[in-house]
PDB file of N, CA and C in Angstrom:
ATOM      1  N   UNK A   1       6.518   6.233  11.563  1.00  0.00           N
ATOM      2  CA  UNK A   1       7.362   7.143  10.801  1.00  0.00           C
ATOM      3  C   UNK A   1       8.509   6.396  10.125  1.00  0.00           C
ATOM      4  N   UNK A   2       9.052   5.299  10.601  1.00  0.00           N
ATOM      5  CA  UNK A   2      10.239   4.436   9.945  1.00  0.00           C
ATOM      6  C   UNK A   2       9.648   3.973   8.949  1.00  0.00           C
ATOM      7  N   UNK A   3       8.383   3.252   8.733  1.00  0.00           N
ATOM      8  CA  UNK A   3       7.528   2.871   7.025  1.00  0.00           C
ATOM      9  C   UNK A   3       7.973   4.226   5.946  1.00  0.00           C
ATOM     10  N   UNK A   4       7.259   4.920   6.797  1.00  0.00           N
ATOM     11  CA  UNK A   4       7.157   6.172   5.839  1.00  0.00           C
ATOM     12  C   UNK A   4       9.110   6.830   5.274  1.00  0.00           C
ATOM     13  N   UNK A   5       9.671   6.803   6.261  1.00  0.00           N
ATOM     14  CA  UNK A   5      10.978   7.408   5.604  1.00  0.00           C
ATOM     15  C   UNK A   5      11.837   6.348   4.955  1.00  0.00           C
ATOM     16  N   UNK A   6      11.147   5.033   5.048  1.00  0.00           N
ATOM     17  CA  UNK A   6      12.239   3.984   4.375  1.00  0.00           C
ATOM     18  C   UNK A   6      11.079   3.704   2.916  1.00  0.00           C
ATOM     19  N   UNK A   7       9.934   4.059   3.309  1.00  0.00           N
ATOM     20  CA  UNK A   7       9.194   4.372   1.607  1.00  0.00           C
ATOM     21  C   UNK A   7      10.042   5.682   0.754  1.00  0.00           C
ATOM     22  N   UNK A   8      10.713   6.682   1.520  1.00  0.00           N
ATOM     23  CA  UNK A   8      11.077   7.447   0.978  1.00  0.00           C
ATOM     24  C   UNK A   8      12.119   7.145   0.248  1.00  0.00           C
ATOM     25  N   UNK A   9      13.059   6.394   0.343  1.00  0.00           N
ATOM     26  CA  UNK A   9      14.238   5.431  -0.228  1.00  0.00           C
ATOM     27  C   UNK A   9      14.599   4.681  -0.922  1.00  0.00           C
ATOM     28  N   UNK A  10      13.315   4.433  -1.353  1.00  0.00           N
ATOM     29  CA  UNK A  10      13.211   3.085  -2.155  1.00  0.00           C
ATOM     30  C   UNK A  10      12.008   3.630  -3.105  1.00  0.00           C
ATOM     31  N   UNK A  11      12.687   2.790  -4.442  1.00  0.00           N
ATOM     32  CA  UNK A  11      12.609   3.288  -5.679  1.00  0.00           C
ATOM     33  C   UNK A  11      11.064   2.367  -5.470  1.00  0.00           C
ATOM     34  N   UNK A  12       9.916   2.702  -6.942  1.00  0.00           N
ATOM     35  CA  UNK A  12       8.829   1.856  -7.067  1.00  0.00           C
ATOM     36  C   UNK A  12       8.753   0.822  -7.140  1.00  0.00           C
ATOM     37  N   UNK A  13      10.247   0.267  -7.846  1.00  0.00           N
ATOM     38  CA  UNK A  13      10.312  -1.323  -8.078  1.00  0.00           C
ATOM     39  C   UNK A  13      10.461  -2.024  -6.481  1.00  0.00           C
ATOM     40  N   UNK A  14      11.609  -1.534  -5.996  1.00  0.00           N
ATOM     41  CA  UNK A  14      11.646  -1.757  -4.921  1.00  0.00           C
ATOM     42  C   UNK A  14      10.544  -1.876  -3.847  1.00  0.00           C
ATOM     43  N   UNK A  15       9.799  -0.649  -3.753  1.00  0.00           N
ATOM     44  CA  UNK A  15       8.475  -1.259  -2.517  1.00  0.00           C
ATOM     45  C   UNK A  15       7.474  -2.223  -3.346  1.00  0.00           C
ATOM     46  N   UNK A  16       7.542  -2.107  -4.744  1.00  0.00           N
ATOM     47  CA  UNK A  16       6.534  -3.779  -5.464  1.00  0.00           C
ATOM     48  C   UNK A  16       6.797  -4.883  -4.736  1.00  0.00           C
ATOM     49  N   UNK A  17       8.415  -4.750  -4.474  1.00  0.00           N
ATOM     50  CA  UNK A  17       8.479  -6.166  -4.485  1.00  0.00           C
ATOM     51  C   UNK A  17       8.500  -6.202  -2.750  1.00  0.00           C
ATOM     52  N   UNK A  18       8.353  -5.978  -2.274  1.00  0.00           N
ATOM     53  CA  UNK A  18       8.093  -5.531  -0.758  1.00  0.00           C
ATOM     54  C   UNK A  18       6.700  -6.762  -0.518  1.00  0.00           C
ATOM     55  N   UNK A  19       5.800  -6.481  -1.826  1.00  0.00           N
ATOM     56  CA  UNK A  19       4.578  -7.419  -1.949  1.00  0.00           C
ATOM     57  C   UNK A  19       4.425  -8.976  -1.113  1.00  0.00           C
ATOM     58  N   UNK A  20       5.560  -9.567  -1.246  1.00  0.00           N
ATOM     59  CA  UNK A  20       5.321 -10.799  -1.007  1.00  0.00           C
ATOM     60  C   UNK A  20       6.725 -11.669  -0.944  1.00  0.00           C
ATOM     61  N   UNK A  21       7.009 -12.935  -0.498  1.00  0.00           N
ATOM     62  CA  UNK A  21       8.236 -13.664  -0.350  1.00  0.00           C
ATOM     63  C   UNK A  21       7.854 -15.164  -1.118  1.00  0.00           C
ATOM     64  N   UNK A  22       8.668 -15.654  -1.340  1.00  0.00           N
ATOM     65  CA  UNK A  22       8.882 -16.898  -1.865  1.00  0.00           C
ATOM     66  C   UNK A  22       7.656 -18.305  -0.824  1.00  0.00           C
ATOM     67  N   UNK A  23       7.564 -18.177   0.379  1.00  0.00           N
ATOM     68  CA  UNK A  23       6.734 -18.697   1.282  1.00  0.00           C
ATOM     69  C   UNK A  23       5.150 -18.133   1.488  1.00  0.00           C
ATOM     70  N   UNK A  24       5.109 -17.156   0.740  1.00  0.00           N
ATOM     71  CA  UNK A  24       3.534 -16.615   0.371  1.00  0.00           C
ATOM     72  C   UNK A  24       3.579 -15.424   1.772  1.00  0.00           C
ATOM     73  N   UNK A  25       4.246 -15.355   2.518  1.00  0.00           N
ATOM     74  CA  UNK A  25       3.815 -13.953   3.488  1.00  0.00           C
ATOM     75  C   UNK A  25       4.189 -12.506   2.569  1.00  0.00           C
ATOM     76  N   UNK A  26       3.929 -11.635   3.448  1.00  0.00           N
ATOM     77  CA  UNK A  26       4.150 -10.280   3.232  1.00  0.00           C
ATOM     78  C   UNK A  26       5.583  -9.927   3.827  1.00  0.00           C
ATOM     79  N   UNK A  27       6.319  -9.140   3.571  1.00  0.00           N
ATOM     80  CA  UNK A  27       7.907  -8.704   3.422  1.00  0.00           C
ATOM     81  C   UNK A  27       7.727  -7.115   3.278  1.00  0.00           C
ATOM     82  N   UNK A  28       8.335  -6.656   4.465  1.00  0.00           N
ATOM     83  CA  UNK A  28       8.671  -5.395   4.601  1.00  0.00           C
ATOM     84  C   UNK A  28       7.743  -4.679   4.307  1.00  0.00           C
ATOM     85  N   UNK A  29       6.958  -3.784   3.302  1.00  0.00           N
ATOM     86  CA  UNK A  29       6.077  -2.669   3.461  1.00  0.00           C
ATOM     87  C   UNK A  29       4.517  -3.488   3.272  1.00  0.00           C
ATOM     88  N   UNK A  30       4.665  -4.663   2.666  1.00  0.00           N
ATOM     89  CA  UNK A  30       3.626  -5.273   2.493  1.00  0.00           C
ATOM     90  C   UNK A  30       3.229  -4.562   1.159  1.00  0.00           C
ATOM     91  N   UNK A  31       3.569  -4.539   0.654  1.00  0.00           N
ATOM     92  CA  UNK A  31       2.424  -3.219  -0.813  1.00  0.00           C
ATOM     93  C   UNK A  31       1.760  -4.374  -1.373  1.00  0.00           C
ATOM     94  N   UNK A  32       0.429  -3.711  -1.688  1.00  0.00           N
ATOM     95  CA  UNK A  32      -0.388  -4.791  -1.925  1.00  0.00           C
ATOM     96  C   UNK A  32      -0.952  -3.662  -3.115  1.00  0.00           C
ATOM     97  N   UNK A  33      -1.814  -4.481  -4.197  1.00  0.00           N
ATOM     98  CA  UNK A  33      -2.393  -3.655  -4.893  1.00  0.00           C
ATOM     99  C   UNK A  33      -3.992  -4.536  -4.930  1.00  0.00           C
ATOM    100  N   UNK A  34      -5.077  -3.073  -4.670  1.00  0.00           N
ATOM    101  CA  UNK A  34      -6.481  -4.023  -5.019  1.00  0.00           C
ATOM    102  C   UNK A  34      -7.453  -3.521  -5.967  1.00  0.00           C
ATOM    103  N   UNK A  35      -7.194  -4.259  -7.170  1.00  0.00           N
ATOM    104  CA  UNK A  35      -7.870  -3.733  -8.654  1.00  0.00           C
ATOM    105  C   UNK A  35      -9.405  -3.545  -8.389  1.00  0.00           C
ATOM    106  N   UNK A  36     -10.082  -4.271  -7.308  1.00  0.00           N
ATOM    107  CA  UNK A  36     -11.407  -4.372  -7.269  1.00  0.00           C
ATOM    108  C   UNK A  36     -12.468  -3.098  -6.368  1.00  0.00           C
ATOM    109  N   UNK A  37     -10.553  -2.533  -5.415  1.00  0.00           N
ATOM    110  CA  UNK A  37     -11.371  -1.337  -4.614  1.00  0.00           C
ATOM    111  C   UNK A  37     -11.622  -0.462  -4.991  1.00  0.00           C
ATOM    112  N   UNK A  38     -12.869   0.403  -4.926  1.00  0.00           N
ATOM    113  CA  UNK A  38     -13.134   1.771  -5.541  1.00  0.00           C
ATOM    114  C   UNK A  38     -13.764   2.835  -3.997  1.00  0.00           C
ATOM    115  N   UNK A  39     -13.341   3.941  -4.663  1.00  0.00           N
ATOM    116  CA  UNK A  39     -13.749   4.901  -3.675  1.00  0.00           C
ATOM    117  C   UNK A  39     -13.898   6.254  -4.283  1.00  0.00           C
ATOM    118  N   UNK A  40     -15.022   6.325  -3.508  1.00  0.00           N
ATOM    119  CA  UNK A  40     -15.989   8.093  -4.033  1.00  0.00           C
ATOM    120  C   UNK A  40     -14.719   8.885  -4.599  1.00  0.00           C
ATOM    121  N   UNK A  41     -14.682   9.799  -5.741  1.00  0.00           N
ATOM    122  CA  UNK A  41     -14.208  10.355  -6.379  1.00  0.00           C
ATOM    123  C   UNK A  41     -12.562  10.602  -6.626  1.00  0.00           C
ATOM    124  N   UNK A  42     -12.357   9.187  -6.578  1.00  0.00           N
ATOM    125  CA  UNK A  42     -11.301   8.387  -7.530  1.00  0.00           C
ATOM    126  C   UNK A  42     -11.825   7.930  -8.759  1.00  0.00           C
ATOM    127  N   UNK A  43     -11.339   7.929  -9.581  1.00  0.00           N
ATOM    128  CA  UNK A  43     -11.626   7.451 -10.872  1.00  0.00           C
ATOM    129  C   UNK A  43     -10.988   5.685 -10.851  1.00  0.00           C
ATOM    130  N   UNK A  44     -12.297   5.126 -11.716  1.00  0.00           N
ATOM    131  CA  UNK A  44     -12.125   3.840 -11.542  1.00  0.00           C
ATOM    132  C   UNK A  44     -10.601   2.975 -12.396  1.00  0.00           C
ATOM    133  N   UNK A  45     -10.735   3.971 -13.163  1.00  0.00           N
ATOM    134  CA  UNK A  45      -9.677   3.424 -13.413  1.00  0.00           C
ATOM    135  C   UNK A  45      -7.621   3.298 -13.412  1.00  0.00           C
ATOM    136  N   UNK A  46      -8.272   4.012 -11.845  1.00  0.00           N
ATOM    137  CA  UNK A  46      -6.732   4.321 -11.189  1.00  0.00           C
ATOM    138  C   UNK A  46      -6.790   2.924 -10.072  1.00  0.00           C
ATOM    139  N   UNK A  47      -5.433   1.911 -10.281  1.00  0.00           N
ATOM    140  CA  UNK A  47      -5.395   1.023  -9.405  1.00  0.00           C
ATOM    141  C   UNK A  47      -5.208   1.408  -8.218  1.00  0.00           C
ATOM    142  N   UNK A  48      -5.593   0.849  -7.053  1.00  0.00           N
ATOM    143  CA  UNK A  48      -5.531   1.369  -5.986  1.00  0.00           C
ATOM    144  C   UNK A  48      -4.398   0.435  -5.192  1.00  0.00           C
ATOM    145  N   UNK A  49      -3.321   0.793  -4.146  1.00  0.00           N
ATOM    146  CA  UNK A  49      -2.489   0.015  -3.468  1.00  0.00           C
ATOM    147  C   UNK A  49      -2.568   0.164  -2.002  1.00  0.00           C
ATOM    148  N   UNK A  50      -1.886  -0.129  -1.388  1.00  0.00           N
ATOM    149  CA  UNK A  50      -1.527  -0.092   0.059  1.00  0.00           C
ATOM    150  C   UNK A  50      -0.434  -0.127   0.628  1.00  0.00           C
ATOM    151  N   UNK A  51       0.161   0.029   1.725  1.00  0.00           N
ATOM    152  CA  UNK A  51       1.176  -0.993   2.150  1.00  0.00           C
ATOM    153  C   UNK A  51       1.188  -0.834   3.434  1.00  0.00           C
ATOM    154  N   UNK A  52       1.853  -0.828   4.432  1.00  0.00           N
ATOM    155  CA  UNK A  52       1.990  -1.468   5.659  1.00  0.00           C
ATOM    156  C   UNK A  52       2.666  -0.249   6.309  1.00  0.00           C
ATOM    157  N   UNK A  53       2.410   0.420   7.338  1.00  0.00           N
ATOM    158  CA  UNK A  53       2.943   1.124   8.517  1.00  0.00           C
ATOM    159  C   UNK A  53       3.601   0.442  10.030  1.00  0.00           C
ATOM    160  N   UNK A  54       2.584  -0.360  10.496  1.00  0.00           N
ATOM    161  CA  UNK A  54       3.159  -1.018  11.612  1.00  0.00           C
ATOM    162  C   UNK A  54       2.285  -2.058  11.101  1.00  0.00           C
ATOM    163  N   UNK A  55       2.186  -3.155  12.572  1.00  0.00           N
ATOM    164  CA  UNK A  55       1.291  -4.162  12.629  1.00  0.00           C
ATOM    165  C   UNK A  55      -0.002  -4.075  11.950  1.00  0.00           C
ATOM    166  N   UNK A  56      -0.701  -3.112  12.333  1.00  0.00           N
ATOM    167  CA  UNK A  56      -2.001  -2.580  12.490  1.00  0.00           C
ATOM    168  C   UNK A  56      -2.620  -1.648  11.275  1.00  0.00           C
ATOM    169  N   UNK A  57      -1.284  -0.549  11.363  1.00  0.00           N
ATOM    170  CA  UNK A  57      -1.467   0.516  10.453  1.00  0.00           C
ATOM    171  C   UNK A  57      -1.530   0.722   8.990  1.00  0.00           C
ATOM    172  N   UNK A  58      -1.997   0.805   8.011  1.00  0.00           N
ATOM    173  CA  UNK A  58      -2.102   1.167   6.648  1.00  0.00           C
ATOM    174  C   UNK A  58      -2.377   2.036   6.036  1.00  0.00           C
ATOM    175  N   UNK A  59      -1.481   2.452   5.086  1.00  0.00           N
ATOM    176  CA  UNK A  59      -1.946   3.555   3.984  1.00  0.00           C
ATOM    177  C   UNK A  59      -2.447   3.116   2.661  1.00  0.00           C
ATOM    178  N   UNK A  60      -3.607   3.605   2.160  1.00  0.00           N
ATOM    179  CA  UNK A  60      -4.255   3.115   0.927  1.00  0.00           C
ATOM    180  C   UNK A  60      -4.235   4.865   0.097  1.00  0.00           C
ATOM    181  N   UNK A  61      -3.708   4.136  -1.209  1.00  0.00           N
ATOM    182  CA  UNK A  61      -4.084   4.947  -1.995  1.00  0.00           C
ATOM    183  C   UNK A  61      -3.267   4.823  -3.769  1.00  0.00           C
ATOM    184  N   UNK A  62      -2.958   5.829  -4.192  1.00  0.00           N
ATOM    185  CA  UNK A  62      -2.387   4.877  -5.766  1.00  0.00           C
ATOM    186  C   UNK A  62      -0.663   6.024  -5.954  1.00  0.00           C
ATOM    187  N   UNK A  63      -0.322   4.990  -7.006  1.00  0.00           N
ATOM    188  CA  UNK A  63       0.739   5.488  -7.526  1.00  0.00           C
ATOM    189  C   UNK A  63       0.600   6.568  -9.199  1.00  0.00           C
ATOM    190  N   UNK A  64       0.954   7.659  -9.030  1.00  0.00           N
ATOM    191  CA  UNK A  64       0.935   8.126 -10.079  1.00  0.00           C
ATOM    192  C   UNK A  64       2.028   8.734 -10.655  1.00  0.00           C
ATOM    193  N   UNK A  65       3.305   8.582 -11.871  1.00  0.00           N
ATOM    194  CA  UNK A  65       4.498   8.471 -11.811  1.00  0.00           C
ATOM    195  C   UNK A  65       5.505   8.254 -10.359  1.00  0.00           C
ATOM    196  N   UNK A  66       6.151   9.462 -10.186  1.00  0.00           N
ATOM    197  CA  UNK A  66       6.652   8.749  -9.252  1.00  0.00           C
ATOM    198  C   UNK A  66       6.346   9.309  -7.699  1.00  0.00           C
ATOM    199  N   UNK A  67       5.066   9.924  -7.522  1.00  0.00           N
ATOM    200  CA  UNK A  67       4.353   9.609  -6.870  1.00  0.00           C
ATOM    201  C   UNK A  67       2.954   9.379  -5.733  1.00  0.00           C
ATOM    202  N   UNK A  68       3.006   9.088  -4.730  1.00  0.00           N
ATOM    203  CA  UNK A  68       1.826   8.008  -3.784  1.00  0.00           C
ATOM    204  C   UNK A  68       1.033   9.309  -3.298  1.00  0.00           C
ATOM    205  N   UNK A  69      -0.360   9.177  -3.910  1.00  0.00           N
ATOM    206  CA  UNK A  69      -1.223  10.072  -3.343  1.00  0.00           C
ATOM    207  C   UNK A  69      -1.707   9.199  -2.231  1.00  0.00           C
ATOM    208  N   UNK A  70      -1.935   9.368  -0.894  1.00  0.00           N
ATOM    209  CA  UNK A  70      -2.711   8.866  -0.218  1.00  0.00           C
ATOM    210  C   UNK A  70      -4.265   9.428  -0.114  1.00  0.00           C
ATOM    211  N   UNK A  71      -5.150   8.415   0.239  1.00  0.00           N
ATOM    212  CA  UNK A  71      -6.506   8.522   0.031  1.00  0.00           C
ATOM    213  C   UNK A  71      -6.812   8.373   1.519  1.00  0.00           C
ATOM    214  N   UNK A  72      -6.323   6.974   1.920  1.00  0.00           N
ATOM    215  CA  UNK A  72      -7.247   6.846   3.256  1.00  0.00           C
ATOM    216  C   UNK A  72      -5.848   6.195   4.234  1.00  0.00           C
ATOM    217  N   UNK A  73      -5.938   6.208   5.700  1.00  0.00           N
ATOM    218  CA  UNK A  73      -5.102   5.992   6.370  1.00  0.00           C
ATOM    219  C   UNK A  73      -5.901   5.115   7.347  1.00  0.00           C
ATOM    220  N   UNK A  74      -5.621   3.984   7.573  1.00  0.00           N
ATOM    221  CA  UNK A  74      -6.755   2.597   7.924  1.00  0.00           C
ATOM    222  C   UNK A  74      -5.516   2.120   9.560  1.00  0.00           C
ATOM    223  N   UNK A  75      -5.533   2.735  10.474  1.00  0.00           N
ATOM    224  CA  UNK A  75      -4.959   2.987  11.902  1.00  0.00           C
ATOM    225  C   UNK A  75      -5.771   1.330  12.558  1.00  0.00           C
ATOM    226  N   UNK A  76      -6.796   1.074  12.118  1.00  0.00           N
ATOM    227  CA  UNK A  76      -6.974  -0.595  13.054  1.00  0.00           C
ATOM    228  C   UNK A  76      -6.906  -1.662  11.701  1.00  0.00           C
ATOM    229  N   UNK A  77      -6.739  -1.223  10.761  1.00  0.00           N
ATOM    230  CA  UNK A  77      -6.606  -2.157   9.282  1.00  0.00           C
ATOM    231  C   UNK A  77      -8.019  -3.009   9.556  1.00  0.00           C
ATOM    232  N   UNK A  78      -9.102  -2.051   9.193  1.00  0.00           N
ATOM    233  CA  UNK A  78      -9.944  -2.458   8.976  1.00  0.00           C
ATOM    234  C   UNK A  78     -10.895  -2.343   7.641  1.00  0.00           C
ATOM    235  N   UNK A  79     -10.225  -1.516   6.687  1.00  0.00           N
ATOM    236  CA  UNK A  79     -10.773  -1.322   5.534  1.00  0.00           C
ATOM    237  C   UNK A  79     -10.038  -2.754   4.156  1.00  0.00           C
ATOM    238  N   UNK A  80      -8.933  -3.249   4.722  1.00  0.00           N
ATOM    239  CA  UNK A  80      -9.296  -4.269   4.263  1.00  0.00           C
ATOM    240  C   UNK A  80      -8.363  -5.456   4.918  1.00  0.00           C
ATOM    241  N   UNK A  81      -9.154  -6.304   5.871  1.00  0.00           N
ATOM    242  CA  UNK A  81      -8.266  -7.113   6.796  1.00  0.00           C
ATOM    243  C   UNK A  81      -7.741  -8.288   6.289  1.00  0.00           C
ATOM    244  N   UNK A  82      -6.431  -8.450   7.079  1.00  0.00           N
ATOM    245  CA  UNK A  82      -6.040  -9.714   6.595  1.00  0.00           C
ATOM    246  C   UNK A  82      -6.749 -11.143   6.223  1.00  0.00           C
ATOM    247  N   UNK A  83      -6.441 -11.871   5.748  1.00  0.00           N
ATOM    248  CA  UNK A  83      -7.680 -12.824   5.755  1.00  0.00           C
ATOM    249  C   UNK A  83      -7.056 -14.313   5.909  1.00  0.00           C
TER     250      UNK A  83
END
């Protein structure tokens, strides 16, 4: 629930840059975006993102103004694992 109410706080630019740090890890929500994922009746040409709940936990789904439809909620982060 702390991901989720400190997503609430922070503007779009702000969780972008959440993306990544100067040393190549992930930073705070992790938001990741993956141009290549598609899923049953999403339209392909909506980018799809993510970002980070806990260790484990993830929410996938896209941004549309200002805002986050979720699609899928990935509880062992197995829909798309670290690598």
């Amino acid at each position: 629930m702390d991901s989720l109410r400190l997503l609430t706080t922070m503007s779009w630019l702000e969780v972008q840059r959440t993306g990544g740090s100067s040393y190549g890890g992930k930073v705070g929500l992790g938001y990741t975006t993956y141009p290549g994922m598609k899923v049953d009746g999403v339209s392909e040409d909506i980018l799809l993102s993510g970002f980070r709940v806990s260790d484990r936990f993830r929410i996938y789904g896209f941004q549309l103004d200002y805002i986050f439809y979720v699609i899928m909620f990935d509880p062992f982060h197995d829909i798309m694992p670290s690598s």
